[in-house]
Protein backbone atom coordinates (compact mmCIF):
# COMPACT_ATOMS: atom_id res chain seq x y z
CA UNK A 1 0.00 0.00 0.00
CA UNK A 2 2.71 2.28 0.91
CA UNK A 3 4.02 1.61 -2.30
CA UNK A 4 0.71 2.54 -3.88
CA UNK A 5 1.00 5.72 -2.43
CA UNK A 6 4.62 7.05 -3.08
CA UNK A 7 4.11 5.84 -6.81
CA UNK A 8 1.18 8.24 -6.64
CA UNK A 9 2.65 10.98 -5.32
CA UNK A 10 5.47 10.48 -7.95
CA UNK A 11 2.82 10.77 -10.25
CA UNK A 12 0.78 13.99 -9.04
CA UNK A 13 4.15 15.98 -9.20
CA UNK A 14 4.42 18.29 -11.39
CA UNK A 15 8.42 18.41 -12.11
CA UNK A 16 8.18 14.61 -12.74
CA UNK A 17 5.66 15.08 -15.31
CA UNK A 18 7.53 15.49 -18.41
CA UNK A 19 9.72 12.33 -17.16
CA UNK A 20 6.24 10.28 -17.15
CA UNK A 21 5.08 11.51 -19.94
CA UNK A 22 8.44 10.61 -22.16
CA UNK A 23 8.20 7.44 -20.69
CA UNK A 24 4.86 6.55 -21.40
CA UNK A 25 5.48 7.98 -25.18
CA UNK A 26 8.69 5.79 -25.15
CA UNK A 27 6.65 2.72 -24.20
CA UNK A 28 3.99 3.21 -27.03
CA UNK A 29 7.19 3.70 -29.31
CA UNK A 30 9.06 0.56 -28.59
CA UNK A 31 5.87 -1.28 -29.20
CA UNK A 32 5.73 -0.33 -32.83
CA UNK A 33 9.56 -1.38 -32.93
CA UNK A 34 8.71 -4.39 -31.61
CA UNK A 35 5.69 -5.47 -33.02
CA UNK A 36 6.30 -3.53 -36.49
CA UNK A 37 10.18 -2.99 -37.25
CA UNK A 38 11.20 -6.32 -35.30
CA UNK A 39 9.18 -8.60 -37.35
CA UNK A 40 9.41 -6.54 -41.14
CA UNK A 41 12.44 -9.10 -42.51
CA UNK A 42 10.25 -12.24 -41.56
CA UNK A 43 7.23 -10.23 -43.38
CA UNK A 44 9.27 -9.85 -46.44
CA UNK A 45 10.63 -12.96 -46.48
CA UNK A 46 6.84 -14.30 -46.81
CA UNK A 47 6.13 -12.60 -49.17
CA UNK A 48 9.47 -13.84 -50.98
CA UNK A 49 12.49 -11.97 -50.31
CA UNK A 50 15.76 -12.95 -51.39
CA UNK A 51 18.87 -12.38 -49.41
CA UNK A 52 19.50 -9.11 -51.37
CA UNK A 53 15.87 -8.13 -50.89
CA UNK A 54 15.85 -8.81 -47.14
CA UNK A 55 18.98 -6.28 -46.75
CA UNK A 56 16.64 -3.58 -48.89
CA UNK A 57 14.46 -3.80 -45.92
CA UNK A 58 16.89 -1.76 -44.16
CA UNK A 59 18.50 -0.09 -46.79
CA UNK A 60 15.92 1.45 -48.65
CA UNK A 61 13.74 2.98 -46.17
CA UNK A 62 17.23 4.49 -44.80
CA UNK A 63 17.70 6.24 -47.57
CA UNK A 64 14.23 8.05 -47.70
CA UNK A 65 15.13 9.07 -44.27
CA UNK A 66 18.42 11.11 -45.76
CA UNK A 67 16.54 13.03 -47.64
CA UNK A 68 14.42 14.22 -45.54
CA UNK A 69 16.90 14.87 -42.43
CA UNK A 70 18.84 18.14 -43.69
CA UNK A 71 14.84 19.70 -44.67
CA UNK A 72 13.32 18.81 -41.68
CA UNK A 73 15.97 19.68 -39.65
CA UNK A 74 16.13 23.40 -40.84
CA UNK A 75 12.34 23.76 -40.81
CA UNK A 76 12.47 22.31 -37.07
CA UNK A 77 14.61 25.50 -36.59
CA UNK A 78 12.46 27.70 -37.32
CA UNK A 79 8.96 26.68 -35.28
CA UNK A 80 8.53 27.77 -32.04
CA UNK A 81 7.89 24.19 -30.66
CA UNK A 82 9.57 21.42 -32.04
CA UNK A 83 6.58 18.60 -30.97
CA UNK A 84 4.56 20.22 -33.54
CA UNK A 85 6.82 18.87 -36.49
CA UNK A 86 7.20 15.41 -33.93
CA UNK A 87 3.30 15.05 -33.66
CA UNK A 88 2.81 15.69 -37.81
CA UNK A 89 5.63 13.32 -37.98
CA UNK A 90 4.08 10.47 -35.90
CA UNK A 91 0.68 10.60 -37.68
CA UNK A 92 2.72 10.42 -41.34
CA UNK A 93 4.06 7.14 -39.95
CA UNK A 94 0.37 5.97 -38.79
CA UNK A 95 -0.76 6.84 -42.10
CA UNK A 96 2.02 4.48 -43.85
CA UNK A 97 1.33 1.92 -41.66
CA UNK A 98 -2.03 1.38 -42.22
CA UNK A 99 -1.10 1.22 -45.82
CA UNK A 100 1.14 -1.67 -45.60
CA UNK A 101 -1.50 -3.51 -43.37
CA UNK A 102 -3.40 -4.18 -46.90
CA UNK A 103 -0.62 -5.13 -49.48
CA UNK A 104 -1.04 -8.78 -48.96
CA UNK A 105 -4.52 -8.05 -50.67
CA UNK A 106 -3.03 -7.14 -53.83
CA UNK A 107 -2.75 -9.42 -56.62
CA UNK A 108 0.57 -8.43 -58.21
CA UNK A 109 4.00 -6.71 -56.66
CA UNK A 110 3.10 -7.35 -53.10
CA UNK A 111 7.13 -7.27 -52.18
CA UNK A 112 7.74 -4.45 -54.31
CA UNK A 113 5.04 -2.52 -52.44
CA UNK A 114 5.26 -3.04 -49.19
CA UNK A 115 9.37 -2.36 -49.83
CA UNK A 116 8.38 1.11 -51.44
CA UNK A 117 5.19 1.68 -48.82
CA UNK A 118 7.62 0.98 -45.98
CA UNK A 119 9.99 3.21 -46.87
CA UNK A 120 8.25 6.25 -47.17
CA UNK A 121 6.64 5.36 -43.70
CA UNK A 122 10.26 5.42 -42.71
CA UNK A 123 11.21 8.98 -43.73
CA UNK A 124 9.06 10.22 -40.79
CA UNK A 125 9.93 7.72 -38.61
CA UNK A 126 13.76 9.37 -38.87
CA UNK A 127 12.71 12.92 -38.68
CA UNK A 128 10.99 11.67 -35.99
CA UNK A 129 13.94 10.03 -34.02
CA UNK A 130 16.38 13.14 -35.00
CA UNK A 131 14.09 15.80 -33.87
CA UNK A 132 13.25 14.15 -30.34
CA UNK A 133 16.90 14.79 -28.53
CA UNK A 134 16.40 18.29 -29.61
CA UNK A 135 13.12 18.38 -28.31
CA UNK A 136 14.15 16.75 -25.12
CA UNK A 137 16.92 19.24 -24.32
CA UNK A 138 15.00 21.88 -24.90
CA UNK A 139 11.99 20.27 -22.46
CA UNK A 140 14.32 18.56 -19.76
CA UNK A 141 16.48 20.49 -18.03
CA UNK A 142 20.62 19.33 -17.78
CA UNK A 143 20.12 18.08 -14.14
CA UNK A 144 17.38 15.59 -15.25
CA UNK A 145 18.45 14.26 -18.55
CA UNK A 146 20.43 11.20 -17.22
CA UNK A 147 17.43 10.41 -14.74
CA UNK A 148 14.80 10.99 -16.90
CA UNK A 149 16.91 8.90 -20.25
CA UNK A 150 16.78 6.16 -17.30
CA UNK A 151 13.26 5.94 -16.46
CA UNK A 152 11.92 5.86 -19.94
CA UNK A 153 14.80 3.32 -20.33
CA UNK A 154 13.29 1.00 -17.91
CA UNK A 155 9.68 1.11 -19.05
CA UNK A 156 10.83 0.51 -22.77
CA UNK A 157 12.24 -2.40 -21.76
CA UNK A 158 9.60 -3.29 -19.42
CA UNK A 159 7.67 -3.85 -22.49
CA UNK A 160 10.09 -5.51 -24.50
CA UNK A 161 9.77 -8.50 -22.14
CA UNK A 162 5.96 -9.23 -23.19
CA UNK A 163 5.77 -7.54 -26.58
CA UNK A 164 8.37 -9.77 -28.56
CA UNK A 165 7.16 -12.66 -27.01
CA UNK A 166 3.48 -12.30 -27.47
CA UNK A 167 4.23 -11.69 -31.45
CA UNK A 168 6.78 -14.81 -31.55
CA UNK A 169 4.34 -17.29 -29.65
CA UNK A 170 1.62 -15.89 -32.04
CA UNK A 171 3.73 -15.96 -35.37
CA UNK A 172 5.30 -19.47 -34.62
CA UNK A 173 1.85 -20.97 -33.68
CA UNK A 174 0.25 -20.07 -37.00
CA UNK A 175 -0.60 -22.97 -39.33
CA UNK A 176 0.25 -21.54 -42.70
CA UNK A 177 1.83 -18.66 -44.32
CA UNK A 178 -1.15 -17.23 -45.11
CA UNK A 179 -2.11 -17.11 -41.40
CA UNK A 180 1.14 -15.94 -40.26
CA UNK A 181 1.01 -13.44 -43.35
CA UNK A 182 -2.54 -12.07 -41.42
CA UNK A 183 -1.04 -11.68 -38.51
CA UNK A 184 1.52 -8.98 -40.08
CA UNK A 185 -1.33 -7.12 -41.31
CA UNK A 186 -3.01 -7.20 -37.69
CA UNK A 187 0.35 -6.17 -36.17
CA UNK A 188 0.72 -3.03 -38.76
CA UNK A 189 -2.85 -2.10 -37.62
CA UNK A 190 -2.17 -2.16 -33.82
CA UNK A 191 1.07 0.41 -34.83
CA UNK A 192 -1.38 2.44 -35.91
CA UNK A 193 -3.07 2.87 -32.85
CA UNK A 194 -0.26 2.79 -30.95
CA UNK A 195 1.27 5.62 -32.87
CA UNK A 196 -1.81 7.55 -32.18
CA UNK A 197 -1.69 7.47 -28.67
CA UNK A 198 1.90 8.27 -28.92
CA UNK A 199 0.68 11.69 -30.42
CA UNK A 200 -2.02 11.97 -28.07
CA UNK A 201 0.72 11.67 -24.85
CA UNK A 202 3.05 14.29 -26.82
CA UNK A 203 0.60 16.59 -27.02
CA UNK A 204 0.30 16.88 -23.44
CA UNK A 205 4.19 17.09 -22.99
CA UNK A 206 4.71 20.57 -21.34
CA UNK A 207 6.76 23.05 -22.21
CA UNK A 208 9.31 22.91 -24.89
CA UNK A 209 8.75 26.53 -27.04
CA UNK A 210 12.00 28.32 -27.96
CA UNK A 211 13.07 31.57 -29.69
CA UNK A 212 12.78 30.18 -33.50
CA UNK A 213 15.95 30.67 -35.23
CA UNK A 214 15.74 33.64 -37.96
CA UNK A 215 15.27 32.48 -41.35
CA UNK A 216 18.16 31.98 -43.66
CA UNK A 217 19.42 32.19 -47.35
CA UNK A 218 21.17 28.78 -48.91
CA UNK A 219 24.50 30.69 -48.39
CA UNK A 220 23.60 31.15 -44.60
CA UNK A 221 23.06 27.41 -44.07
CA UNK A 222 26.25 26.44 -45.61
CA UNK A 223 27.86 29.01 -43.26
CA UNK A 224 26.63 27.22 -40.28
CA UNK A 225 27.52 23.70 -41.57
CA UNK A 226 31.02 25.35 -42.31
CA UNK A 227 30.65 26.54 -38.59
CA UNK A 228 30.28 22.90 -37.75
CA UNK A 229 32.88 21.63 -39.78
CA UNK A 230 35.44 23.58 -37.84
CA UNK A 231 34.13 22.69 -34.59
CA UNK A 232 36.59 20.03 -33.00
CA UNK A 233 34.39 18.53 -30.28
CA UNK A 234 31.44 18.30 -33.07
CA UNK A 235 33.66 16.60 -35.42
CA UNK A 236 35.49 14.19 -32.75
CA UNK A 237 32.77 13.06 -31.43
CA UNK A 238 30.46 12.25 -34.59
CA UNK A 239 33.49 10.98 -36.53
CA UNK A 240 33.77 8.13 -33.71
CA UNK A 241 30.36 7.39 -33.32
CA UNK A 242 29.75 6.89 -37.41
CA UNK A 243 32.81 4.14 -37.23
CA UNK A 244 30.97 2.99 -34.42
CA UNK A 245 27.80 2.65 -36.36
CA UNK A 246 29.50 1.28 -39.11
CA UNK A 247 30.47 -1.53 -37.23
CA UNK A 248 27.18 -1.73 -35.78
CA UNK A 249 25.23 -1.64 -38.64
CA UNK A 250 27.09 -4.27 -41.37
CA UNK A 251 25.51 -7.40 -40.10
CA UNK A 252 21.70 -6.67 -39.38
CA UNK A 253 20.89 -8.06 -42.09
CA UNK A 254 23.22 -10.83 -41.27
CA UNK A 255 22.27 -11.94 -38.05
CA UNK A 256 19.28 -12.81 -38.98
CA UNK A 257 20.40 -14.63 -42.08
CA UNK A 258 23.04 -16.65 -39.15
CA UNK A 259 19.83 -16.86 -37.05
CA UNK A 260 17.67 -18.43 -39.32
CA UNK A 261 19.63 -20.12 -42.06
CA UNK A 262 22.24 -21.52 -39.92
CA UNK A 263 20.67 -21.84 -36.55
CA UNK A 264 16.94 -22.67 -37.93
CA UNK A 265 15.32 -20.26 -35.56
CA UNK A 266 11.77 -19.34 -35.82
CA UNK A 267 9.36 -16.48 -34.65
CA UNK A 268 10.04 -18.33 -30.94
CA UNK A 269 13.58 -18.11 -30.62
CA UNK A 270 14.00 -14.65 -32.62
CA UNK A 271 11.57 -13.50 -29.25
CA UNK A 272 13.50 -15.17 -27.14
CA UNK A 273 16.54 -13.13 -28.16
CA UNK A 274 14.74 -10.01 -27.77
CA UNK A 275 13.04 -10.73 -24.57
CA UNK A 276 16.67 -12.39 -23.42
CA UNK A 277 18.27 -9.11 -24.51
CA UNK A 278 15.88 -6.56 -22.58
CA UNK A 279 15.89 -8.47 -19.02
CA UNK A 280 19.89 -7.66 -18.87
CA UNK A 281 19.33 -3.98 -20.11
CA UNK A 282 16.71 -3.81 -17.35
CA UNK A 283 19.12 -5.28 -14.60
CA UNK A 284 22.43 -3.21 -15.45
CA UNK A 285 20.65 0.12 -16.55
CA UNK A 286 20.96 1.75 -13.01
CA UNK A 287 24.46 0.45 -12.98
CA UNK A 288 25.11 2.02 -16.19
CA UNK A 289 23.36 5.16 -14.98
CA UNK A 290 25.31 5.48 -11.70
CA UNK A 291 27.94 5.49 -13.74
CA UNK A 292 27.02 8.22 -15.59
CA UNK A 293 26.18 10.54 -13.03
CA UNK A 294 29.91 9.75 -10.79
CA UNK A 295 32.03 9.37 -14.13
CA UNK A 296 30.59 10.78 -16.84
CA UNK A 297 28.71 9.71 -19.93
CA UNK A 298 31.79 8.89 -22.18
CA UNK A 299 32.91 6.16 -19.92
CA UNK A 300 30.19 3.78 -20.29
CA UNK A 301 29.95 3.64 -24.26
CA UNK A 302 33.42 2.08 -24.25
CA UNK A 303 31.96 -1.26 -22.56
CA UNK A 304 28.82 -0.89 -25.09
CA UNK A 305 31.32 -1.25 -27.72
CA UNK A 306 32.91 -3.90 -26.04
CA UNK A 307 29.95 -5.96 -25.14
CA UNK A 308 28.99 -5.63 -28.84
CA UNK A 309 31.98 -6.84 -30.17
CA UNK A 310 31.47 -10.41 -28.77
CA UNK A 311 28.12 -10.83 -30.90
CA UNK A 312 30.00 -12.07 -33.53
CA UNK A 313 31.99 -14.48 -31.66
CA UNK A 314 28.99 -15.77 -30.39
CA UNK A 315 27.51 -15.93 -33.95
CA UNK A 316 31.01 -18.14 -34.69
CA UNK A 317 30.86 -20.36 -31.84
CA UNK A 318 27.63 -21.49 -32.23
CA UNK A 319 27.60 -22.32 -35.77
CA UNK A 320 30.45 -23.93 -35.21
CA UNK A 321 29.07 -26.14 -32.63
CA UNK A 322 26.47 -29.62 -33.64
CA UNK A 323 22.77 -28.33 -34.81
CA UNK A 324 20.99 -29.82 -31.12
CA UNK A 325 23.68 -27.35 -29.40
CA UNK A 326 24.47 -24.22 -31.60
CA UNK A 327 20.96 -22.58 -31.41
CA UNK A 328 21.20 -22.82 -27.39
CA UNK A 329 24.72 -21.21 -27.41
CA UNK A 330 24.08 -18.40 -29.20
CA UNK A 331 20.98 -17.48 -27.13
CA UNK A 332 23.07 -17.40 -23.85
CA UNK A 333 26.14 -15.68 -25.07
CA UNK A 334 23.79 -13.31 -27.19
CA UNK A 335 21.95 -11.98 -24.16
CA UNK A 336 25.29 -11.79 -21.94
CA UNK A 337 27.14 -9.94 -24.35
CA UNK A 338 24.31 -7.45 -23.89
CA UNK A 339 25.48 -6.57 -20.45
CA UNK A 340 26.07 -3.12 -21.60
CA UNK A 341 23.62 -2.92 -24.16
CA UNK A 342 21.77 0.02 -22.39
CA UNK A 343 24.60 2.38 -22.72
CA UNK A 344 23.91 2.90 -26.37
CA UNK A 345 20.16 4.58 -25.69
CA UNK A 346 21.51 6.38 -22.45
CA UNK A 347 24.55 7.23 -23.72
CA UNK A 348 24.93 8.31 -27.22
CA UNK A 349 22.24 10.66 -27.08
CA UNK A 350 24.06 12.49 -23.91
CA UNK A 351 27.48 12.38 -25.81
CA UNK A 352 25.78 14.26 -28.67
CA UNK A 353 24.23 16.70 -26.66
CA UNK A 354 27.25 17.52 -24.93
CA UNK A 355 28.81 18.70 -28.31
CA UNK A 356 26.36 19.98 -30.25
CA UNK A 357 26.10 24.38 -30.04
CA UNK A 358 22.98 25.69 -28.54
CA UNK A 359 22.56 27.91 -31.70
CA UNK A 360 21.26 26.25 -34.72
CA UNK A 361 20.88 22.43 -32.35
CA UNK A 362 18.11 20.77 -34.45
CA UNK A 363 20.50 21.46 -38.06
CA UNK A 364 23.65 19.98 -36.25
CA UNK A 365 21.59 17.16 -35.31
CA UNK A 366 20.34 16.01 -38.49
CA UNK A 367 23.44 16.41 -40.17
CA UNK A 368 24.90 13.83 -37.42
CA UNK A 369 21.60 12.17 -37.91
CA UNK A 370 22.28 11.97 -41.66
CA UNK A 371 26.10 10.39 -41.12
CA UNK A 372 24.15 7.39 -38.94
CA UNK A 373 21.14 7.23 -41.63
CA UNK A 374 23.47 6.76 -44.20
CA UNK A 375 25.29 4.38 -42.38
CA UNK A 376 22.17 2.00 -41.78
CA UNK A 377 21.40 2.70 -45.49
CA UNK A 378 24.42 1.32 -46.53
CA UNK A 379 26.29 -0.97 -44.22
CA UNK A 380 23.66 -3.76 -44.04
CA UNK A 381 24.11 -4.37 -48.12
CA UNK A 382 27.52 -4.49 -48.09
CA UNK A 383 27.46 -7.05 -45.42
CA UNK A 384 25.28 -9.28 -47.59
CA UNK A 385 27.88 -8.09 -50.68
CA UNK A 386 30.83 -9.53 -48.63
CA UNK A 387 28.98 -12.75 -47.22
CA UNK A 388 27.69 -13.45 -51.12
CA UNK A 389 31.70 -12.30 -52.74
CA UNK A 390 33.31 -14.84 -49.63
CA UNK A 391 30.78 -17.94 -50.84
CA UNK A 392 27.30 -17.73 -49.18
CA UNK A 393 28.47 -20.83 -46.88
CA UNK A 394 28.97 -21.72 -43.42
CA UNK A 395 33.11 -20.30 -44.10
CA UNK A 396 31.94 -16.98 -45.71
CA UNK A 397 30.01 -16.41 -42.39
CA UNK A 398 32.15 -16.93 -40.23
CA UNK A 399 34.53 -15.01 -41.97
CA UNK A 400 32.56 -12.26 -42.17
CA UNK A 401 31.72 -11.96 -38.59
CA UNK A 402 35.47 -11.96 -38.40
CA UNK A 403 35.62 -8.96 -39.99
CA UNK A 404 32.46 -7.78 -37.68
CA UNK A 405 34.54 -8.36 -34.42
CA UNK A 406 37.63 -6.70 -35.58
CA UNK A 407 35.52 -3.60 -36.76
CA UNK A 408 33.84 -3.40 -33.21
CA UNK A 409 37.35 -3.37 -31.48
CA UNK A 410 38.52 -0.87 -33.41
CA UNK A 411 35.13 1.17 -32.39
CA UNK A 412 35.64 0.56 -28.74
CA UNK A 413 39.75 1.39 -29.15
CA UNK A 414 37.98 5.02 -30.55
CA UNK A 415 35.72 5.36 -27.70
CA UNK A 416 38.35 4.97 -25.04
CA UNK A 417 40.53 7.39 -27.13
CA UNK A 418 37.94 9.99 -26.68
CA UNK A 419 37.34 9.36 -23.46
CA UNK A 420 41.44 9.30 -22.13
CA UNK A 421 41.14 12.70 -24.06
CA UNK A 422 38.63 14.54 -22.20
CA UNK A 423 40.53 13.32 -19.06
CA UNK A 424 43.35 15.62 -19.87
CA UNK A 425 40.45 18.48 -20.43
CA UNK A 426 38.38 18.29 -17.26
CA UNK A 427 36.11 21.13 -19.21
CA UNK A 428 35.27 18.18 -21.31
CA UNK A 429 33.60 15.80 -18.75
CA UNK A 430 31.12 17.96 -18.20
CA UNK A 431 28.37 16.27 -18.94
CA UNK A 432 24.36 16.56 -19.09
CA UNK A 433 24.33 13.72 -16.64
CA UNK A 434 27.18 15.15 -14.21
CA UNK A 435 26.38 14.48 -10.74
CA UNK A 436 22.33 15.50 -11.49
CA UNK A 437 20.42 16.10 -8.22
CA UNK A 438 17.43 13.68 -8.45
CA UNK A 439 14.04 14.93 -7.08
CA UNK A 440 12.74 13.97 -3.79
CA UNK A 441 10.05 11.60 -4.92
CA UNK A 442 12.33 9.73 -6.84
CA UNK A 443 14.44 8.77 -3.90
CA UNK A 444 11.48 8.02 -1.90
CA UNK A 445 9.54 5.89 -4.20
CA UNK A 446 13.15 3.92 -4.06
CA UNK A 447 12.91 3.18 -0.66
């Protein structure tokens, strides 16, 4: 009962309100990952997707995101409120969505639609995901950032221990294609809804208005990316995390071709990794954020490298190992090497924020944004590339995740670089989660 009551008092105040509300919105947005974006290669592959196909999934939806980042990132500029362009964005993506829930119906170029349908669904879903740090700073002040990140961290993945599931038991219990095929569509419906009670919970996010910036010629712009391209801290700091994403992002696409060509998983096990992968994000998140608050936010990133660096050798081992074995293997040493998964959504958004200049935020966003977009656009189909050019066998795997782990070393090595750097320049370690003060109810609901 006591309980009860401090979680209600949490609730009624009003400082912790914008915390609640991003966490709530966060929740409803990690559904549609996981119910949507989670299950779109399996979706594809129904409806007949080759290998090259599969890594379009990724790639081409990617690239209708870069064109829209550098345009949408000027016009956030100028509006008073940035939630306005996040709300239109949010019912774009609904729109989409709903769209895709009826290509199975049509009689020809089902693939080829729902490839073209889901990318355009995707360019708001980036302008989306680059305008909301800027719309956080400007609505969470640099005290709460790290506590707040935290919070909506733990109800995201508070959901990703049910929602994954739920769609894998329901997906691997279906009789036939064409039921399994159904339940896509019914998943792409429930995003819809989801994404429109995401909007509805933005809209009541308060604050968040700011002096618009003044409008600008072309030449102006390129005066201010010029600005950028002389500012060290800027340029260190997204120049290490695009290798990092390049690393990241060159075997999406392949993991699930290891998962379910070579380890014969189905909609089951691909939950189980998910569900596997959130429980140890939930259990070392306040370790990661303690962290963050005594050391600093570069710190932690370093072991998020690390951790990801052993997915390949778990990828290796366990295709290596007899068929009754592998599968189990890689499940295990999947979800450990996830021990410091969570740095990568509490983390990298607090490094950028740290560098980016008050002036002009939203356009030096989206031009990091557009280094990571292209990234994701590319990296997964040159993965394939290399896996087809080494074979398309068991050997060309393996040595392509190889090549994966080396990649990821050399990301971490970059990391702690950075971070051994802003040692010598204490200035630098100031972070937005720095030793943040967190409110009263907080600590009480605690204890």
């Amino acid at each position: 009962m006591n309980v009860l009551k401090r979680a209600a008092a949490f609730v009624r105040e009003e400082q912790n309100r914008p915390a609640i509300l991003f966490t709530a919105e966060g929740i409803l947005h990690t559904l549609v990952s996981n119910v949507v974006s989670g299950n779109n290669n399996l979706f594809a592959q129904r409806l007949g997707a080759t290998d090259i196909q599969l890594s379009l999934v990724s790639a081409l939806p990617q690239l209708m995101g870069l064109l829209i980042l550098l345009p949408g990132g000027i016009l956030s500029d100028r509006l008073k409120n940035k939630r306005t362009l996040l709300a239109a964005a949010l019912l774009c993506v609904a729109f989409f969505y709903g769209l895709i829930a009826f290509t199975p119906f049509l009689p020809k170029a089902r693939l080829e639609v729902f490839l073209g349908l889901l990318a355009l669904a995707s360019a708001p879903l980036v302008l989306y995901n680059m305008i909301w740090p800027a719309y956080f700073s400007d609505v969470v002040t640099l005290e709460q950032r790290n506590y707040t990140l935290t919070l909506r961290s733990y109800g995201t993945l508070c959901i990703s221990f049910f929602s994954p599931l739920i769609t894998g038991t329901l997906l691997a219990s279906a009789p036939t294609n064409a039921a399994k095929i159904s339940l896509h569509q019914l998943f792409f419906l429930l995003a819809v809804g989801f994404l429109f009670t995401q909007w509805l919970l933005l809209r009541r996010v308060p604050g968040g208005g700011v002096t618009p910036e003044s409008k600008r010629t072309l030449r102006g712009y390129g005066e201010v990316i010029v600005q950028l391209a002389k500012d060290k801290r800027f340029l260190g700091f997204a120049g290490v995390a695009l290798f990092f994403y390049l690393s990241w992002h060159i075997d999406w696409t392949m993991y699930y071709i290891g998962e379910v060509n070579y380890l014969h998983y189905d909609e089951a096990w691909l939950s189980y990794i998910s569900i596997g992968n959130a429980v140890v994000q939930f259990v070392t998140i306040p370790i990661w954020s303690r962290i963050n608050r005594r050391m600093g936010v570069r710190l932690g990133i370093i072991f998020g490298a690390l951790g990801l660096s052993m997915n390949p050798l778990a990828m290796i081992l366990s295709t290596s190992l007899p068929a009754g074995v592998g599968p189990t293997v890689f499940l295990c040493a999947h979800i450990l090497s996830g021990f410091a998964l969570a740095t990568t959504s509490l983390n990298v958004v607090q490094n950028l924020l740290q560098v980016v200049p008050v002036k002009n935020k939203t356009l030096a966003i989206s031009l990091y944004t557009m280094l990571t977009t292209f990234s994701n656009m590319l990296m997964p189909v040159m993965g394939v590339r290399i896996y087809t050019a080494l074979g398309a066998d068991l050997t060309a795997l393996h040595g392509f995740f190889w090549l994966v782990f080396g990649l990821r070393l050399a990301a971490a090595a970059l990391w702690a670089l950075r971070w051994l750097r802003a040692r010598r320049d204490p200035g630098q370690l100031t972070t937005s989660a720095s030793r943040p003060q967190s409110p009263p109810t907080i600590r009480r609901l605690k204890g």
